[in-house]
PDB file of N, CA and C in Angstrom:
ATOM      1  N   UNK A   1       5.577  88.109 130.304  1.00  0.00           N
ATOM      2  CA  UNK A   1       6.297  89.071 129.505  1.00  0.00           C
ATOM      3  C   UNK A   1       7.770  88.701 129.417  1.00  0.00           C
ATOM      4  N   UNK A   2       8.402  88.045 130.518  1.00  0.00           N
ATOM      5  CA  UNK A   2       9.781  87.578 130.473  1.00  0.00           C
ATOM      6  C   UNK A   2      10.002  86.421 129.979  1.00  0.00           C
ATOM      7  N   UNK A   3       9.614  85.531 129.732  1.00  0.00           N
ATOM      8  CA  UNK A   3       9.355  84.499 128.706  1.00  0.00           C
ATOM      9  C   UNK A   3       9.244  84.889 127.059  1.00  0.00           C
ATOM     10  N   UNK A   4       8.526  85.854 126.724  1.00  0.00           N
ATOM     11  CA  UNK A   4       8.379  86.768 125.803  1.00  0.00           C
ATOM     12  C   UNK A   4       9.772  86.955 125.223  1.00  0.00           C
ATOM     13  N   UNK A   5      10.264  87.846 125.797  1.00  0.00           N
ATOM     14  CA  UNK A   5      11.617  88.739 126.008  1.00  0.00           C
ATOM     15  C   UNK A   5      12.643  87.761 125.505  1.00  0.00           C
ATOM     16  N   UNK A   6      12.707  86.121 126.286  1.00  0.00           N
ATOM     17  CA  UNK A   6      13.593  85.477 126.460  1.00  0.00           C
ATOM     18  C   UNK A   6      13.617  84.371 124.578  1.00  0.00           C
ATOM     19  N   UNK A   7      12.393  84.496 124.492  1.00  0.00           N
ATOM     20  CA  UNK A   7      12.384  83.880 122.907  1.00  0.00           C
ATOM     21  C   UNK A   7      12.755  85.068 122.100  1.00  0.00           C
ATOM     22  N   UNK A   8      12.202  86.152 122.440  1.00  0.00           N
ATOM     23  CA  UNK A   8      12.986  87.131 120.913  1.00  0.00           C
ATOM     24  C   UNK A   8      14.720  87.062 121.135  1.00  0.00           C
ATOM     25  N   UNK A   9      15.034  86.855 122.333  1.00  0.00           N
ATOM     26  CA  UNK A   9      16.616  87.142 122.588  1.00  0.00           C
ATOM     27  C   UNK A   9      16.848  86.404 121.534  1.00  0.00           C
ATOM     28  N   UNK A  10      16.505  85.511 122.247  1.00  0.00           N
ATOM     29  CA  UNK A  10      17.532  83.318 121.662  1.00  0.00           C
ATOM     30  C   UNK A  10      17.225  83.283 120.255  1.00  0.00           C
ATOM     31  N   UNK A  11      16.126  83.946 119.606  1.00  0.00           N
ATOM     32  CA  UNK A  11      16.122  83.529 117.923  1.00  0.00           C
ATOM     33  C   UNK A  11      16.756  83.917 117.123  1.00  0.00           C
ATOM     34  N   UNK A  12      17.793  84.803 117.273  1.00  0.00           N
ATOM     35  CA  UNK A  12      18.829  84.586 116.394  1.00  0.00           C
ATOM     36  C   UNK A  12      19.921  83.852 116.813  1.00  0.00           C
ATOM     37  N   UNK A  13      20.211  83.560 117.981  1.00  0.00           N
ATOM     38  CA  UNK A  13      21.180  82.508 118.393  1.00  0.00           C
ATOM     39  C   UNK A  13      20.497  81.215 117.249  1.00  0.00           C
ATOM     40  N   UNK A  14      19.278  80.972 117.557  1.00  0.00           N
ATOM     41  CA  UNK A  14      18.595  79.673 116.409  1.00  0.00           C
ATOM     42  C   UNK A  14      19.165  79.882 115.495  1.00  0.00           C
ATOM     43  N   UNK A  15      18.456  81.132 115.186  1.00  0.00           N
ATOM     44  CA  UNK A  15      19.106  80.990 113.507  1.00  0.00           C
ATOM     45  C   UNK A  15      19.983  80.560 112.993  1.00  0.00           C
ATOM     46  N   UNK A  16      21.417  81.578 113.883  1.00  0.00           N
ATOM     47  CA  UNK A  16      22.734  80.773 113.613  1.00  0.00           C
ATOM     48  C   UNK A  16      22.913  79.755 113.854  1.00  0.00           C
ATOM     49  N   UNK A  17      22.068  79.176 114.884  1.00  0.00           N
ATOM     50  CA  UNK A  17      23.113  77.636 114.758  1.00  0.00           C
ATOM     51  C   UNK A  17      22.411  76.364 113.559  1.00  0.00           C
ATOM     52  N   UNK A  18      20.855  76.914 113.233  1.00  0.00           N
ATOM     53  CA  UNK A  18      20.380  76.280 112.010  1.00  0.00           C
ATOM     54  C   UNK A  18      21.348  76.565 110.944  1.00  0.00           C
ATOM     55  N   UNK A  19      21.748  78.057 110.220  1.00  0.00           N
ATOM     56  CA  UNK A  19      22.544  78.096 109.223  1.00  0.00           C
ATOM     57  C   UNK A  19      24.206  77.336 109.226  1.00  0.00           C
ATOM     58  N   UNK A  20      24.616  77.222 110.507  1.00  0.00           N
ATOM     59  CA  UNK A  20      25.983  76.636 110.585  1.00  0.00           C
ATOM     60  C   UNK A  20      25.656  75.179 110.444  1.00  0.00           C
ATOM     61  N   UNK A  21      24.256  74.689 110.891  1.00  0.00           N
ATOM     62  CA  UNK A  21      24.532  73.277 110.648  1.00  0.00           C
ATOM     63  C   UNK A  21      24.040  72.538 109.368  1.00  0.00           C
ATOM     64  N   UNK A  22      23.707  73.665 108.620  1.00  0.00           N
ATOM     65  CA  UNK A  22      22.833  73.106 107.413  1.00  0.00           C
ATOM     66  C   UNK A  22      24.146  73.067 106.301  1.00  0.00           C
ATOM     67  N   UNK A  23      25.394  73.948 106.226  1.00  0.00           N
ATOM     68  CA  UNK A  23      26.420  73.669 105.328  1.00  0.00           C
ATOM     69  C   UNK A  23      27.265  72.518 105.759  1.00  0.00           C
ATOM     70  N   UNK A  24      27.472  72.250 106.970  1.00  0.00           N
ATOM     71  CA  UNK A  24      28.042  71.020 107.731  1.00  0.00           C
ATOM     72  C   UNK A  24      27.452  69.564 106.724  1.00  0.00           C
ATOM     73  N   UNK A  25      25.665  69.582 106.687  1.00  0.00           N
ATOM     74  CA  UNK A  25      25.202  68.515 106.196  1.00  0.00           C
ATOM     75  C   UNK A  25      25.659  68.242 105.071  1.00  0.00           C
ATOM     76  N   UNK A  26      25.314  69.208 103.904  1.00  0.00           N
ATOM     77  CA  UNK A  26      25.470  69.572 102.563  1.00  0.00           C
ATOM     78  C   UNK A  26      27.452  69.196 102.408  1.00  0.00           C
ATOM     79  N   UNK A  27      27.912  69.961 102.778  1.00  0.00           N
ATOM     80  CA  UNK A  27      29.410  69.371 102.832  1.00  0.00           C
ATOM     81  C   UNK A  27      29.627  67.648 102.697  1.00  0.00           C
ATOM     82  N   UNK A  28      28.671  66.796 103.868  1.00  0.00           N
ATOM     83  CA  UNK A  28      28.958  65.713 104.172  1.00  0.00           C
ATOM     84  C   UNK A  28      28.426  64.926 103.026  1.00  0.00           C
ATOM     85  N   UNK A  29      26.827  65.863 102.630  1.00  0.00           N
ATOM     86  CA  UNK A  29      26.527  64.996 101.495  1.00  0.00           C
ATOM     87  C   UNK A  29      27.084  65.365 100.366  1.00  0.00           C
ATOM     88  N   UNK A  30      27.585  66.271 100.069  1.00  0.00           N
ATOM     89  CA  UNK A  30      28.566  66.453  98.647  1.00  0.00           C
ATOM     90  C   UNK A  30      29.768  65.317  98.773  1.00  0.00           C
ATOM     91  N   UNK A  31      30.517  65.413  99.925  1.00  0.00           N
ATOM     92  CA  UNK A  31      31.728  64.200 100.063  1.00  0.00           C
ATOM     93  C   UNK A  31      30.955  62.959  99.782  1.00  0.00           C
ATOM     94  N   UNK A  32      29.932  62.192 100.591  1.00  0.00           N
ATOM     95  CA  UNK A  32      29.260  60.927 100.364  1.00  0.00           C
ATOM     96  C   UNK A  32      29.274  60.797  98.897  1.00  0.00           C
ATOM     97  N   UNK A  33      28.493  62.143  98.481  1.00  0.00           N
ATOM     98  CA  UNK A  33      28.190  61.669  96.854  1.00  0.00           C
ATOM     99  C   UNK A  33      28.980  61.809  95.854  1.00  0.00           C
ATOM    100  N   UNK A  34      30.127  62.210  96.295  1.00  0.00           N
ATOM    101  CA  UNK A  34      31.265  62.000  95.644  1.00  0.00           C
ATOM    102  C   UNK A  34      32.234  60.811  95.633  1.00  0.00           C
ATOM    103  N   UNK A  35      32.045  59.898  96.815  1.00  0.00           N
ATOM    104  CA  UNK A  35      32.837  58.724  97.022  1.00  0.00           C
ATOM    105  C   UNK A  35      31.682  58.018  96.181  1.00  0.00           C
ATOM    106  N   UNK A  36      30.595  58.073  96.219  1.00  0.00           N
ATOM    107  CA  UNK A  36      29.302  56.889  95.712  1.00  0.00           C
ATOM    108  C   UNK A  36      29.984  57.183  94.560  1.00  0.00           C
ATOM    109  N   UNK A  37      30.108  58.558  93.239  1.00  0.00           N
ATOM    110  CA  UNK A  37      30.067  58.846  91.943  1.00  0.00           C
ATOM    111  C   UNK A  37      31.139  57.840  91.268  1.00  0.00           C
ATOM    112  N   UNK A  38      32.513  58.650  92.277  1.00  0.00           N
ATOM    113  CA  UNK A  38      33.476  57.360  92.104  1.00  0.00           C
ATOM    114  C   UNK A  38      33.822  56.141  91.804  1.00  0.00           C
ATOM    115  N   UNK A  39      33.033  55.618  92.932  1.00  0.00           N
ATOM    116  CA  UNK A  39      33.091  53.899  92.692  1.00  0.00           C
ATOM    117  C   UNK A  39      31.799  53.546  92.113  1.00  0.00           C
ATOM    118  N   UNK A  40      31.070  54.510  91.517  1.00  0.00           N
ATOM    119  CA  UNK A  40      29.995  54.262  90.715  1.00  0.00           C
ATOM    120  C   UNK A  40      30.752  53.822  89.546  1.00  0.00           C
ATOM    121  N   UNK A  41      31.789  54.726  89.121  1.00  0.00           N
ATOM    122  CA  UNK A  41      32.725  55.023  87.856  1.00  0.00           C
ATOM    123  C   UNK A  41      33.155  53.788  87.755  1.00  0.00           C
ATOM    124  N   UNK A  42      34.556  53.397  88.597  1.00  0.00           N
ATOM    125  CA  UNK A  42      35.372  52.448  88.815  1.00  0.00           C
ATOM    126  C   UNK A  42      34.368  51.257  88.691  1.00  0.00           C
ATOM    127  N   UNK A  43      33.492  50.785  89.003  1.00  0.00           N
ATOM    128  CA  UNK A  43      32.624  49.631  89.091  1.00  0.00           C
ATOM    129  C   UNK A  43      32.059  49.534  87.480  1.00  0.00           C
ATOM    130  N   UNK A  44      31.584  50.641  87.039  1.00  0.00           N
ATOM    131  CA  UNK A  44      31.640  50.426  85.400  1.00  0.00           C
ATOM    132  C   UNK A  44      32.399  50.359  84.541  1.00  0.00           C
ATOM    133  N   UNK A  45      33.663  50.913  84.857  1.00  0.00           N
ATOM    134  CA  UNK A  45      35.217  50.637  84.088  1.00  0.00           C
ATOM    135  C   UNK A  45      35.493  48.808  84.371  1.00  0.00           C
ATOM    136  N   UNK A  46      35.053  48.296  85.741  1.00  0.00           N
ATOM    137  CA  UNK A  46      35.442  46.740  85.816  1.00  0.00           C
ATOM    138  C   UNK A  46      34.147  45.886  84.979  1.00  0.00           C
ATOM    139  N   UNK A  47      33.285  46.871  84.754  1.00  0.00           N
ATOM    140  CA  UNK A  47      32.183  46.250  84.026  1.00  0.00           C
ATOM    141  C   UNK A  47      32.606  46.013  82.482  1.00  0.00           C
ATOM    142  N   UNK A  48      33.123  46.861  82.434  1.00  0.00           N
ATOM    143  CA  UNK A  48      33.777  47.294  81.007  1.00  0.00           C
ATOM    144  C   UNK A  48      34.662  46.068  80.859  1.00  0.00           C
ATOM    145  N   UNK A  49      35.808  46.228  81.324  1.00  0.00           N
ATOM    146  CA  UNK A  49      36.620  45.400  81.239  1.00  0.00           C
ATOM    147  C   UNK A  49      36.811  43.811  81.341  1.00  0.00           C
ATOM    148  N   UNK A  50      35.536  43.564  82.206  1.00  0.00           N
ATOM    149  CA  UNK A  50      35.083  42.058  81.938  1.00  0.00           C
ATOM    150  C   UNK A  50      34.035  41.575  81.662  1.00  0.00           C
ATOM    151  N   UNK A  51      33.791  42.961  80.463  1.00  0.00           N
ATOM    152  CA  UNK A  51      32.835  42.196  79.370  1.00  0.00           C
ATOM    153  C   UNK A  51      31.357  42.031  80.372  1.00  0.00           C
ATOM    154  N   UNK A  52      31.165  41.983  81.402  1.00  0.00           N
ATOM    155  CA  UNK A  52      29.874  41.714  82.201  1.00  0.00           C
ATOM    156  C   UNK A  52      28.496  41.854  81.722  1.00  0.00           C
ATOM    157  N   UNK A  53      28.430  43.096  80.673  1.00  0.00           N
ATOM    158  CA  UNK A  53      27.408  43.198  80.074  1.00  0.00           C
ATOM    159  C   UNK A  53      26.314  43.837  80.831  1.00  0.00           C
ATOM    160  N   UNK A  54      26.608  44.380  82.182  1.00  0.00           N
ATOM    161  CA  UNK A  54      25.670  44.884  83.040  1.00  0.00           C
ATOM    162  C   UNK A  54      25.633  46.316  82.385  1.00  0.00           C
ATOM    163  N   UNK A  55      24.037  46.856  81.980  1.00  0.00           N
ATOM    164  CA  UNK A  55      23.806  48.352  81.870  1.00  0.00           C
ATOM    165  C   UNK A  55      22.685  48.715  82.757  1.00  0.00           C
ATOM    166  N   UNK A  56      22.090  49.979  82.393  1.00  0.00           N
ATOM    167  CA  UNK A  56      20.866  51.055  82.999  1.00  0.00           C
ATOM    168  C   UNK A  56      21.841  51.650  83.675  1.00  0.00           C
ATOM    169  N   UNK A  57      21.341  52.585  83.969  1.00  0.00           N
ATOM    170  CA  UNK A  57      21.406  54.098  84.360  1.00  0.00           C
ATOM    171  C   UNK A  57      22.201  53.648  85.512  1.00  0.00           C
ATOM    172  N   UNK A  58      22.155  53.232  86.721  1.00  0.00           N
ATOM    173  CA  UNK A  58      23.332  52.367  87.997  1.00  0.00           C
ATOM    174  C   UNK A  58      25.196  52.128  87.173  1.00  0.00           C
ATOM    175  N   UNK A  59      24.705  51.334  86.045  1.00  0.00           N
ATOM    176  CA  UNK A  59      25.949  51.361  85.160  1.00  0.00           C
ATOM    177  C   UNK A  59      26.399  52.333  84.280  1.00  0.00           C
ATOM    178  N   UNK A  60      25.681  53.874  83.966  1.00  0.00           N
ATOM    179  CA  UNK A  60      26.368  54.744  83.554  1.00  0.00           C
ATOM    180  C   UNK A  60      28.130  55.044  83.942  1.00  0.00           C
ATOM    181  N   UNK A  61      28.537  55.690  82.609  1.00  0.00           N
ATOM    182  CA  UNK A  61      30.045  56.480  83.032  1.00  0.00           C
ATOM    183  C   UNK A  61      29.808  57.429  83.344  1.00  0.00           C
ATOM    184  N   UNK A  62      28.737  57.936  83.608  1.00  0.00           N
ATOM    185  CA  UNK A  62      27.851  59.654  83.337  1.00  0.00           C
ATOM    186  C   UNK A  62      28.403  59.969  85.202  1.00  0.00           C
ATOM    187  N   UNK A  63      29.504  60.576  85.527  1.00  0.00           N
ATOM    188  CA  UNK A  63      29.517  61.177  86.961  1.00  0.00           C
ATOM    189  C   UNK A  63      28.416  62.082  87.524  1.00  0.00           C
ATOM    190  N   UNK A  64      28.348  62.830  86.800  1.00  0.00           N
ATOM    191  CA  UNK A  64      27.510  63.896  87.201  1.00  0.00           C
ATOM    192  C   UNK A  64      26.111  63.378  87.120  1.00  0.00           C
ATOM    193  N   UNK A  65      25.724  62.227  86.635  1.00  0.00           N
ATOM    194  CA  UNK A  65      24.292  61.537  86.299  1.00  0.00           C
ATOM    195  C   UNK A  65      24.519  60.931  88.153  1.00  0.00           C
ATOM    196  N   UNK A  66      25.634  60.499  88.447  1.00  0.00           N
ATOM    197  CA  UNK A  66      25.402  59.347  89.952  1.00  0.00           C
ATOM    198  C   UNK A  66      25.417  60.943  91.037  1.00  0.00           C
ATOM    199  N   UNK A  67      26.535  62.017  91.015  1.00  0.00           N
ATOM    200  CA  UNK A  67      26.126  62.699  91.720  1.00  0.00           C
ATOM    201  C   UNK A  67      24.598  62.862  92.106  1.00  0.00           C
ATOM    202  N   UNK A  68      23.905  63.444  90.884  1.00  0.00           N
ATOM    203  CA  UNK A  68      22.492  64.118  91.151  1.00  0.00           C
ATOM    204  C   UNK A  68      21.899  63.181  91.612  1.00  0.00           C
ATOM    205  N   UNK A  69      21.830  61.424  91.301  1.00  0.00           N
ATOM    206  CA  UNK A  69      20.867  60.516  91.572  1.00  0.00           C
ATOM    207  C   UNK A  69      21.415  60.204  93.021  1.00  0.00           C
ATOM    208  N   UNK A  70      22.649  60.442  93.706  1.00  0.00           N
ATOM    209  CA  UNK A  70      22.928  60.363  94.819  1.00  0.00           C
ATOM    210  C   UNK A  70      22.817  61.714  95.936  1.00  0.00           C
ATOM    211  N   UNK A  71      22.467  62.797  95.174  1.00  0.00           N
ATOM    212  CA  UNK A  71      21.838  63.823  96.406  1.00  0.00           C
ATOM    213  C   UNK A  71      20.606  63.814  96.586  1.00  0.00           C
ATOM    214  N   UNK A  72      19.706  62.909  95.658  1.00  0.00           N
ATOM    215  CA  UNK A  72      18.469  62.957  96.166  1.00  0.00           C
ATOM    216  C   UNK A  72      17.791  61.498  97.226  1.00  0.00           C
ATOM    217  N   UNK A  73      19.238  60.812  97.049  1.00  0.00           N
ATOM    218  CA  UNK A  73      18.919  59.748  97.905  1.00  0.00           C
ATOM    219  C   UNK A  73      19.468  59.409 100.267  1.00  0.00           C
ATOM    220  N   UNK A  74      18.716  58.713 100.267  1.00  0.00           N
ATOM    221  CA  UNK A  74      19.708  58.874 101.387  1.00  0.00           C
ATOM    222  C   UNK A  74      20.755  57.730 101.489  1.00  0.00           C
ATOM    223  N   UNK A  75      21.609  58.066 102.445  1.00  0.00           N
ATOM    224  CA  UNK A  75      22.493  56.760 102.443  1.00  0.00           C
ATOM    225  C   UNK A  75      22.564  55.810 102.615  1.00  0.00           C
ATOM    226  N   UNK A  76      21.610  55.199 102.881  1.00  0.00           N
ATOM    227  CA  UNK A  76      21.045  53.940 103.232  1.00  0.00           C
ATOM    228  C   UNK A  76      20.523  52.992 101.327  1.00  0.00           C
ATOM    229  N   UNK A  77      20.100  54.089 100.646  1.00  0.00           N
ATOM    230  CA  UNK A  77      19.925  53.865  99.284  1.00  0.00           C
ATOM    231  C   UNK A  77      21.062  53.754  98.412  1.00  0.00           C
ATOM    232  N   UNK A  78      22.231  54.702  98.667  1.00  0.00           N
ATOM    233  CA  UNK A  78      23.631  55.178  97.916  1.00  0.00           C
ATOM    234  C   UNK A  78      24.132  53.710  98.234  1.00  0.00           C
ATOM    235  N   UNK A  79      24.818  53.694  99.227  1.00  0.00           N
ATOM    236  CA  UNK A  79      25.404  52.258  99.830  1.00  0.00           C
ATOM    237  C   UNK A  79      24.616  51.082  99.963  1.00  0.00           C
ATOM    238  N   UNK A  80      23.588  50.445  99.472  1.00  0.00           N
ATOM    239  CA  UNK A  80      22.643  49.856  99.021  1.00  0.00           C
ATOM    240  C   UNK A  80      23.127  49.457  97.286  1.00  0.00           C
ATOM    241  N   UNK A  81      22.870  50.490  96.819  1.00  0.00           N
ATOM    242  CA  UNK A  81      23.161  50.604  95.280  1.00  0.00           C
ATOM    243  C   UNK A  81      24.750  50.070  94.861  1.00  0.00           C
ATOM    244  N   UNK A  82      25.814  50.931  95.587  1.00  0.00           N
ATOM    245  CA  UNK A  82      27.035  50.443  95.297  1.00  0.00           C
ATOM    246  C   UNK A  82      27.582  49.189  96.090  1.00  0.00           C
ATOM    247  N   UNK A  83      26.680  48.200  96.788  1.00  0.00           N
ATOM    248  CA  UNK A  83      26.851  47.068  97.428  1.00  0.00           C
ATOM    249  C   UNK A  83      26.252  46.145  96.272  1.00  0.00           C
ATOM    250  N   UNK A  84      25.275  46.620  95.561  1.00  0.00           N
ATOM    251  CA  UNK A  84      24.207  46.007  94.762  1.00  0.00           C
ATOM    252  C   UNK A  84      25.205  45.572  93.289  1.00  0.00           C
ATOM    253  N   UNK A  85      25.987  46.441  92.956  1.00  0.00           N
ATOM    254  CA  UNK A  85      26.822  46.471  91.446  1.00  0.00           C
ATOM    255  C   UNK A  85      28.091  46.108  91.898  1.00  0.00           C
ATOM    256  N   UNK A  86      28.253  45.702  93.368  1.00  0.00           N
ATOM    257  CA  UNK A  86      29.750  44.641  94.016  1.00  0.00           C
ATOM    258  C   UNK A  86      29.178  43.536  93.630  1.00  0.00           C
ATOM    259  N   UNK A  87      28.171  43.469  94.217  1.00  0.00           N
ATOM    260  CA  UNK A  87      28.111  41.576  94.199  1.00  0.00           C
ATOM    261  C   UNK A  87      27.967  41.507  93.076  1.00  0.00           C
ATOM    262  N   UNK A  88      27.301  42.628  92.156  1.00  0.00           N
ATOM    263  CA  UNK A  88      26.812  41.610  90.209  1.00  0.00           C
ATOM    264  C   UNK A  88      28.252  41.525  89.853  1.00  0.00           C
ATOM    265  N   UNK A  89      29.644  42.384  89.606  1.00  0.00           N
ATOM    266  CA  UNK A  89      30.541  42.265  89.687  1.00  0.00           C
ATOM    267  C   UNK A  89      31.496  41.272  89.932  1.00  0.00           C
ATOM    268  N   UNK A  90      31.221  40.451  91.731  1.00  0.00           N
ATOM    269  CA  UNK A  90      32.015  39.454  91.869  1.00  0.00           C
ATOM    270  C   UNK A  90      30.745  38.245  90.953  1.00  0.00           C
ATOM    271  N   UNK A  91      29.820  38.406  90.488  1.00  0.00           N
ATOM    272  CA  UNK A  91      29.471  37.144  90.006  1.00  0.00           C
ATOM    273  C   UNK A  91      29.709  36.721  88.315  1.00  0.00           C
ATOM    274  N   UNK A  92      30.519  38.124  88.006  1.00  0.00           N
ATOM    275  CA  UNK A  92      30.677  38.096  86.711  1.00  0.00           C
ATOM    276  C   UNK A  92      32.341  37.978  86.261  1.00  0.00           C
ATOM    277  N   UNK A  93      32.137  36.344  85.929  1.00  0.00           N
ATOM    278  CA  UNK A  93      33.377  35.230  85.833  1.00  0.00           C
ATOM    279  C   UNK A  93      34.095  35.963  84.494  1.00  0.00           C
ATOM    280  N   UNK A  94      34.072  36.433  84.298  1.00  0.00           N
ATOM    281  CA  UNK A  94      34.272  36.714  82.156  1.00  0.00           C
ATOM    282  C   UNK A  94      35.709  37.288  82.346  1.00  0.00           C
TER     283      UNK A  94
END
């Protein structure tokens, strides 16, 4: 019965500390996917500018297109992707 007792106490202590840590994440991934959107941008403006000729959807100007495609990814995919449109970048002499 005291075991009982001792889980109804603590579950809202859970609760709260699930709800405090779930805006913590969301925060971190809104910032991430805001630095990815960025130099999503900037990387297609240098695309632009030297002629590179690189498109699809990775090379959009569309911000709000890299946000959404970067909250459904994890970071291992985001930073993957914007490592992926560095190197086509440094290989494009023009």
């Amino acid at each position: 019965m005291r075991s009982l007792k001792t889980v109804a106490a603590l579950a809202p202590v859970a609760g709260l500390a699930v709800m405090l840590a779930v805006p913590q994440a969301a925060l971190a991934q809104a910032s991430n996917c805001g630095w990815y959107a960025d130099t999503a941008i900037k990387q297609q403006q240098q695309n632009e500018v030297r002629k590179c000729g690189f498109n699809g959807p990775e090379w959009s100007a569309d911000r709000a297109a890299h946000l959404t495609w970067c909250a459904t990814q994890s970071p291992d995919s985001w930073k993957a992707q914007a490592q992926n449109r560095e190197r086509k970048l440094a290989s494009c002499k023009r």
